[in-house]
Protein backbone atom coordinates (compact mmCIF):
# COMPACT_ATOMS: atom_id res chain seq x y z
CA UNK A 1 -5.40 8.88 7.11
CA UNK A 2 -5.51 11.00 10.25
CA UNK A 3 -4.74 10.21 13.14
CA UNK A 4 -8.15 10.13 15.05
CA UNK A 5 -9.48 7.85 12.22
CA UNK A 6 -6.13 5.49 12.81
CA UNK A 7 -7.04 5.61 16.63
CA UNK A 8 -10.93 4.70 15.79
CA UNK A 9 -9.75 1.93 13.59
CA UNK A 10 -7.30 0.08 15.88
CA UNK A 11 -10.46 0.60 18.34
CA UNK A 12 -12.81 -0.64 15.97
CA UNK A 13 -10.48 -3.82 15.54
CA UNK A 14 -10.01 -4.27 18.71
CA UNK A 15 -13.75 -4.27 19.92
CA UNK A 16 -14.70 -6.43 16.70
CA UNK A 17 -12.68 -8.82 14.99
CA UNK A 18 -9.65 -9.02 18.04
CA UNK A 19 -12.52 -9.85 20.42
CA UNK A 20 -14.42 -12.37 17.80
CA UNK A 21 -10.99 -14.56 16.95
CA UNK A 22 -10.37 -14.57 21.12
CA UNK A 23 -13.77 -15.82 21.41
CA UNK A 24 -13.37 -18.44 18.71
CA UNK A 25 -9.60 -19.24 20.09
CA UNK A 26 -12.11 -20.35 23.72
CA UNK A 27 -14.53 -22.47 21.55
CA UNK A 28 -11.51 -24.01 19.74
CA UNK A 29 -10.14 -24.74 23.40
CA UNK A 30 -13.44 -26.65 24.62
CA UNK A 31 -13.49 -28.63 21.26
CA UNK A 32 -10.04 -29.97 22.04
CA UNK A 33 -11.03 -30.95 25.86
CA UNK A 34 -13.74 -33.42 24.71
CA UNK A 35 -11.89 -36.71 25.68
CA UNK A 36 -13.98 -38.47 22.73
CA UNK A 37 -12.47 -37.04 20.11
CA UNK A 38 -9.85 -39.17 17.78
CA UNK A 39 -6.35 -38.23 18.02
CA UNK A 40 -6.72 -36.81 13.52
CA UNK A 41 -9.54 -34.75 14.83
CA UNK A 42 -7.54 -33.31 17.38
CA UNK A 43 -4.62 -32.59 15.64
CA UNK A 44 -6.73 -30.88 13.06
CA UNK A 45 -8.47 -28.97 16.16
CA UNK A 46 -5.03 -28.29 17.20
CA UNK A 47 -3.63 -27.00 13.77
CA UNK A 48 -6.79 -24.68 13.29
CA UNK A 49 -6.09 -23.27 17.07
CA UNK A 50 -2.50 -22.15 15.86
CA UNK A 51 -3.77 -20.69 13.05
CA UNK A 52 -6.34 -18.31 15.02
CA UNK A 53 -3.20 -17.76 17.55
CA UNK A 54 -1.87 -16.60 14.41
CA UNK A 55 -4.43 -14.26 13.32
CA UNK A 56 -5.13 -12.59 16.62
CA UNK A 57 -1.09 -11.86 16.36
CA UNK A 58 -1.52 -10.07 12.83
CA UNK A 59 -4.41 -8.46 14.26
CA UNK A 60 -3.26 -6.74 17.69
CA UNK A 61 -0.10 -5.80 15.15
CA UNK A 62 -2.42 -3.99 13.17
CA UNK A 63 -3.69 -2.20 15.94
CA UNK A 64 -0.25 -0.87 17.36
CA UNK A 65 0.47 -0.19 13.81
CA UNK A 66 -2.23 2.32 13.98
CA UNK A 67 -1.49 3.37 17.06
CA UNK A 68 1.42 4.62 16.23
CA UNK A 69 0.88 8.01 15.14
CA UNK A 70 4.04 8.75 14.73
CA UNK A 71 4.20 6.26 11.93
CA UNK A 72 3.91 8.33 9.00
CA UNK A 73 0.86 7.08 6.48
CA UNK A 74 1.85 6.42 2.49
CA UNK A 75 0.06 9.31 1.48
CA UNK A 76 1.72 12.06 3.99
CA UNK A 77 4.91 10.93 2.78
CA UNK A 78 3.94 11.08 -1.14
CA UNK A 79 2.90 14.80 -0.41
CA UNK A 80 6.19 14.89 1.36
CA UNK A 81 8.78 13.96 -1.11
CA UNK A 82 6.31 15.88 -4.03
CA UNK A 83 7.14 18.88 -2.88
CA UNK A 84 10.73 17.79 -1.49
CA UNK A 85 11.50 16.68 -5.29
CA UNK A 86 9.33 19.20 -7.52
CA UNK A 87 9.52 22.44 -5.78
CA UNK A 88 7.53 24.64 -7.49
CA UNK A 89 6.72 22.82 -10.40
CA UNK A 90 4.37 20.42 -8.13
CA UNK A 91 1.14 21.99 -10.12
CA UNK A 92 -1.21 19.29 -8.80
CA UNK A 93 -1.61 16.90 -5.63
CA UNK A 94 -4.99 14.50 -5.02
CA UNK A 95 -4.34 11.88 -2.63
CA UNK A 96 -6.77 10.40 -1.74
CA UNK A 97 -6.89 9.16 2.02
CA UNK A 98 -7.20 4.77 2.59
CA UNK A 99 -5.45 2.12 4.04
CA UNK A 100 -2.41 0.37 2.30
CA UNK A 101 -1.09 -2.48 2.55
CA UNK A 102 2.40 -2.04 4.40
CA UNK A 103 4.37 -3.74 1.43
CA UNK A 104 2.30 -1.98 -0.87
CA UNK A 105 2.62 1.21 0.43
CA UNK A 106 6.50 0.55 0.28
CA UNK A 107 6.31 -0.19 -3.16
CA UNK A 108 4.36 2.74 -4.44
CA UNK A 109 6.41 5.08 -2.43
CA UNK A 110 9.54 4.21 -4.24
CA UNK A 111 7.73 4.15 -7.10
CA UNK A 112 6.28 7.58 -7.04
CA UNK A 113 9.98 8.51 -6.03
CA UNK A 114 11.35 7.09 -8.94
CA UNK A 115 8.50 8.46 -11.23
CA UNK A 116 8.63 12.41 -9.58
CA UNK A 117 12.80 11.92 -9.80
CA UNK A 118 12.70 11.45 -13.47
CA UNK A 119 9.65 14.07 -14.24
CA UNK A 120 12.16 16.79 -12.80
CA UNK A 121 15.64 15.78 -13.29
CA UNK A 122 15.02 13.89 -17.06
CA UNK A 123 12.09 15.82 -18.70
CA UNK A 124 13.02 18.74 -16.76
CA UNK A 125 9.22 19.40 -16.63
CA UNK A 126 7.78 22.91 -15.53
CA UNK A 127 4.43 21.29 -14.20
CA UNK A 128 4.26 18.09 -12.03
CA UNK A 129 0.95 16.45 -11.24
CA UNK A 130 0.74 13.30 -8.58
CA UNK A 131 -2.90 11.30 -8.29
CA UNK A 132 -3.13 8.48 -5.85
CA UNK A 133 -6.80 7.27 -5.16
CA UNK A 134 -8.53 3.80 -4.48
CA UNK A 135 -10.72 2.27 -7.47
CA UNK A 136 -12.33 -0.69 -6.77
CA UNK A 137 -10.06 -2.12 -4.22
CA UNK A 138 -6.45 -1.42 -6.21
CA UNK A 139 -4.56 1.39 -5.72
CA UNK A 140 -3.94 4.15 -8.87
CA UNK A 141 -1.06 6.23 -8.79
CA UNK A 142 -0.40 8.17 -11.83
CA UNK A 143 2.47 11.16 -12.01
CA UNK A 144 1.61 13.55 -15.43
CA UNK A 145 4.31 16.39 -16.35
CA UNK A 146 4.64 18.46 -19.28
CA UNK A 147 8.43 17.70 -19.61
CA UNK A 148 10.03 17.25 -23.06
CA UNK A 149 8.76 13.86 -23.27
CA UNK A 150 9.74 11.24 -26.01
CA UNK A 151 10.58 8.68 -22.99
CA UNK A 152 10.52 4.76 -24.56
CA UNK A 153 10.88 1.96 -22.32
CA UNK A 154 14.58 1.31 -24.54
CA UNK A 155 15.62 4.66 -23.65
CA UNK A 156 14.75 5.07 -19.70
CA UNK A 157 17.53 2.87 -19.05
CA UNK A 158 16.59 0.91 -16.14
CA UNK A 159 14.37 3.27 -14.77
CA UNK A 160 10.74 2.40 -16.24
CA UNK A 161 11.83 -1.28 -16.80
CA UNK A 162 12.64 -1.88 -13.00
CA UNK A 163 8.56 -0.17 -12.10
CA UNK A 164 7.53 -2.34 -14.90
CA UNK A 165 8.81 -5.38 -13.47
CA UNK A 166 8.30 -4.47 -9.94
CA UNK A 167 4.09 -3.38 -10.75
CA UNK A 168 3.63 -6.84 -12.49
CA UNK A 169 5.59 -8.79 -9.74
CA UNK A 170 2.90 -7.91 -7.97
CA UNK A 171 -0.25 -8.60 -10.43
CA UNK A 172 -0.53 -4.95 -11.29
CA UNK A 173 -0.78 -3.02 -14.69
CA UNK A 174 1.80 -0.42 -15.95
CA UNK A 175 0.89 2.49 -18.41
CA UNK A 176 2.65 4.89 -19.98
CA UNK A 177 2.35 7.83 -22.61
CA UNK A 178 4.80 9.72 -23.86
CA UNK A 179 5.04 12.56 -25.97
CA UNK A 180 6.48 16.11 -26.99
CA UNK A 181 3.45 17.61 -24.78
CA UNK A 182 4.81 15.54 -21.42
CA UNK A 183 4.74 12.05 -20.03
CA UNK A 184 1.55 10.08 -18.14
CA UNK A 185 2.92 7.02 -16.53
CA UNK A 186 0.18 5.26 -14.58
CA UNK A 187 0.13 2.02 -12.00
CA UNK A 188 -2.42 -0.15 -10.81
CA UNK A 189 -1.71 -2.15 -8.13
């Protein structure tokens, strides 16, 4: 995402939803001052007040978040470490530009480490593709190569086992293909 887009979200957040949960935070206040309320009433009050404290605290985060702009997005480092890892045998970037989830993001950047690593180093591939878009709300990331292929989740050691496990820790699905013609592996998340 670029930066101007970052700075018009954390504006847009701030004008919109930071403004709405401040406002509701004041209505939750009067509630609580009415003298006739029982004491389970206002300790439910009370317990719904914390919890827009808490929200207006995720919120303003988000906002310096994207403020930041030094922060660097999951996308601009994906493109990074591509061409760090591949060199010239990167053949094909789309990234596609969204908003992910900070522990997501984390996740499919060490996956898409992992996944470029073994393209280059264990099929010794010659042409390196990387695909990360947004369908329907999940994230896609899919790394094709035209490496010597034959990988099996037996024989990738802990490799593809440890994405495996990490994609569906996290509700996602896991695909791969592998044959003399190269390797697909593709995550949904």
């Amino acid at each position: 995402m670029s930066n101007a887009a970052r700075l018009d979200l954390a504006r847009e957040l701030h004008d919109g939803i930071a403004q709405d949960l401040i406002a509701l935070g004041y209505e939750i206040d009067l509630l609580l001052a009415h003298s006739d309320s029982s004491n389970q009433s206002r300790k439910e009050i009370r317990g719904l007040r914390f919890r827009v404290d808490e929200m207006i605290s995720k919120v303003r985060r988000e906002m310096y978040e994207l403020r930041d702009l030094k922060m660097e997005s999951v996308q601009d480092y994906l493109k990074k470490t591509a061409e760090q890892l591949c060199g010239s045998a990167l053949t094909k970037v789309a990234i596609e530009e969204f908003l992910i989830n900070e522990v997501i993001g984390d996740n499919v950047k060490v996956i898409a480490t992992e996944l470029l690593r073994n393209s280059v180093s264990h099929a010794r591939a010659s042409a390196i593709e990387l695909h990360l878009s947004q369908i329907e709300n999940h994230i896609y990331l899919e790394v094709r190569d035209n490496g010597i292929g034959g990988v099996t989740m037996e024989s990738s050691r802990l490799g593809l086992i440890g994405i495996q496990e990490r994609v569906e820790g996290f509700g996602g699905t896991f695909f791969y293909q592998s044959t003399e013609l190269g390797t697909r592996i593709s995550i949904t998340l």
